[in-house]
Protein backbone atom coordinates (compact mmCIF):
# COMPACT_ATOMS: atom_id res chain seq x y z
CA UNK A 1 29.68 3.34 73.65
CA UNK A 2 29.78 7.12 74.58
CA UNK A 3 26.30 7.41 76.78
CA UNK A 4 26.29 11.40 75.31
CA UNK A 5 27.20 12.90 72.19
CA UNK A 6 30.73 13.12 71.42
CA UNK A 7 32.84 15.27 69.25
CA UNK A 8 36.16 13.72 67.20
CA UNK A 9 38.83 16.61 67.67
CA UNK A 10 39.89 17.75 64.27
CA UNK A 11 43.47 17.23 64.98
CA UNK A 12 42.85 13.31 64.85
CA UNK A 13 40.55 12.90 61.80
CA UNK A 14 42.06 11.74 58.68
CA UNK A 15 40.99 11.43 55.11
CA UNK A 16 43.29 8.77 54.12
CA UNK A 17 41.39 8.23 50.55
CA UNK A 18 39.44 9.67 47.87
CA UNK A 19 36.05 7.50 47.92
CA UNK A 20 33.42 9.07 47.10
CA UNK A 21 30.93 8.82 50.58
CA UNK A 22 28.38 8.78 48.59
CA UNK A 23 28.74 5.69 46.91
CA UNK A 24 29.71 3.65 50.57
CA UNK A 25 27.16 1.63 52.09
CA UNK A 26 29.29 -0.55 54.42
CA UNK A 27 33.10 -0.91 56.00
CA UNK A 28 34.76 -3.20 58.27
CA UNK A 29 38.06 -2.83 60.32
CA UNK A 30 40.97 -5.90 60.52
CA UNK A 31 40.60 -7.78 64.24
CA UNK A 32 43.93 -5.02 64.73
CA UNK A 33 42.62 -2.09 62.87
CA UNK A 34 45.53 -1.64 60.29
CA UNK A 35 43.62 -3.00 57.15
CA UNK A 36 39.90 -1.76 56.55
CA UNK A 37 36.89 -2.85 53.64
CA UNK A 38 34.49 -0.32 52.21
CA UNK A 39 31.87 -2.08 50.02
CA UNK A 40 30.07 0.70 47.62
CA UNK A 41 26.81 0.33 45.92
CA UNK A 42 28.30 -0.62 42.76
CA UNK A 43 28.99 -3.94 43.96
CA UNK A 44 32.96 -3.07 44.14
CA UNK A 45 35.57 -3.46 46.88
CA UNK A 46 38.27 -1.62 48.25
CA UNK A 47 40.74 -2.91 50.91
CA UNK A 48 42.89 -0.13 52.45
CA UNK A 49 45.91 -1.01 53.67
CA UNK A 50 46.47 1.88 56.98
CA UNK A 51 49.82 3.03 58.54
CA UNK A 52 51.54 5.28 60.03
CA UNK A 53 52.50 9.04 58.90
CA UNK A 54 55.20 11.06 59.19
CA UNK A 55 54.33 13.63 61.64
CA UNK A 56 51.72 11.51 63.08
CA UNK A 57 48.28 10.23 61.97
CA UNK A 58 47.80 7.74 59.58
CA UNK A 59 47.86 7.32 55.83
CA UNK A 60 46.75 4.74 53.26
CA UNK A 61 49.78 2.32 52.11
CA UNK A 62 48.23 0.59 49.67
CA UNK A 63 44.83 0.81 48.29
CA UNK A 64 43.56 -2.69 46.43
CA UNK A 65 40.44 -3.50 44.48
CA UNK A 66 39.78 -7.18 44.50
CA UNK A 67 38.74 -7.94 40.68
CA UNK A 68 35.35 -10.30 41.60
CA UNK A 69 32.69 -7.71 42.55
CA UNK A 70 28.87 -8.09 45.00
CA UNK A 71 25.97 -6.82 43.07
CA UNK A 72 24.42 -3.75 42.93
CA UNK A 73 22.65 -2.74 45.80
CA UNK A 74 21.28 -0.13 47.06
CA UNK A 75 21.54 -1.25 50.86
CA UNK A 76 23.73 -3.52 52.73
CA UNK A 77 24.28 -5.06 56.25
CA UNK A 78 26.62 -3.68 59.25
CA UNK A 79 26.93 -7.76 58.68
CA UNK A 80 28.05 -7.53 55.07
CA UNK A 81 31.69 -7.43 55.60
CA UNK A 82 34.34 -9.46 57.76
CA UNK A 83 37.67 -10.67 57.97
CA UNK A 84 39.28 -13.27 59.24
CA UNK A 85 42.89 -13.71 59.83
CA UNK A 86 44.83 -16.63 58.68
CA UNK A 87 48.14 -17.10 59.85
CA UNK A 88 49.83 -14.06 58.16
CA UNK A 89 46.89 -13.57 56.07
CA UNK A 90 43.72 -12.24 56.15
CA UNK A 91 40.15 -13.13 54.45
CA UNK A 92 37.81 -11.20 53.76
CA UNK A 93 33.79 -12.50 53.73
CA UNK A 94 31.57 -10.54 51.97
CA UNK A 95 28.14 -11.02 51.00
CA UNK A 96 25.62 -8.91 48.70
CA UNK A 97 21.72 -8.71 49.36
CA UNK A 98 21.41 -11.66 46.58
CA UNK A 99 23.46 -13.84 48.74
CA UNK A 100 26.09 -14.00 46.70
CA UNK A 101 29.63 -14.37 48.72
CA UNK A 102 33.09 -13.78 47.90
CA UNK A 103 36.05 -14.59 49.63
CA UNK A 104 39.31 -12.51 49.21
CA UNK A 105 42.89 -13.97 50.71
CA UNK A 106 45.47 -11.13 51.10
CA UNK A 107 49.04 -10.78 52.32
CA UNK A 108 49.63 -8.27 54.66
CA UNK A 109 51.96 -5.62 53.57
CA UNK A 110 55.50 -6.29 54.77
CA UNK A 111 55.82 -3.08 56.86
CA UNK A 112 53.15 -3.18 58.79
């Protein structure tokens, strides 16, 4: 943790989707950082799928929205979200302010 105020350099932020910010309350990165989870306040999913671009950067290769959905909420925990690999899978926990949890098991993309 930076012990001052840092500034990102433009030339290595990405928008690699269209989600609307306002509607996130939560993400979590993969244990490697090449798969992330945004939970919005909707209750819905997403699970971003991140590689390389051409050119450098990074880019979304596949974008998925698991079909079982968390309440509605208007807040959530930094805790909310987690995954957990499994051999050449990974899990993802979630868990709404109801305490209702859901459990997604993904392949990984081949090329990655």
């Amino acid at each position: 943790m930076a012990s001052s105020r840092c500034e990102v350099p433009k030339s290595i932020q990405h928008d690699i989707t269209e989600l609307d910010k306002e509607r996130i309350l939560c993400g979590c990165a993969s244990p490697n950082g090449d798969v992330l989870a945004v939970l919005e306040k909707s209750g819905g999913l997403h699970i971003l799928f991140l590689g390389p671009q051409r050119g450098g950067g990074l880019r979304c290769v596949e974008r998925v929205k698991p079909k079982k959905e968390l309440c509605r909420q208007e807040r959530a925990s930094v805790q909310s979200l987690r995954f957990r690999p499994v051999g050449r899978q990974l899990e993802l926990h979630a868990i709404d302010v109801k305490g209702k949890i859901l459990i997604h098991r993904f392949d990984l993309p081949q090329d990655m």
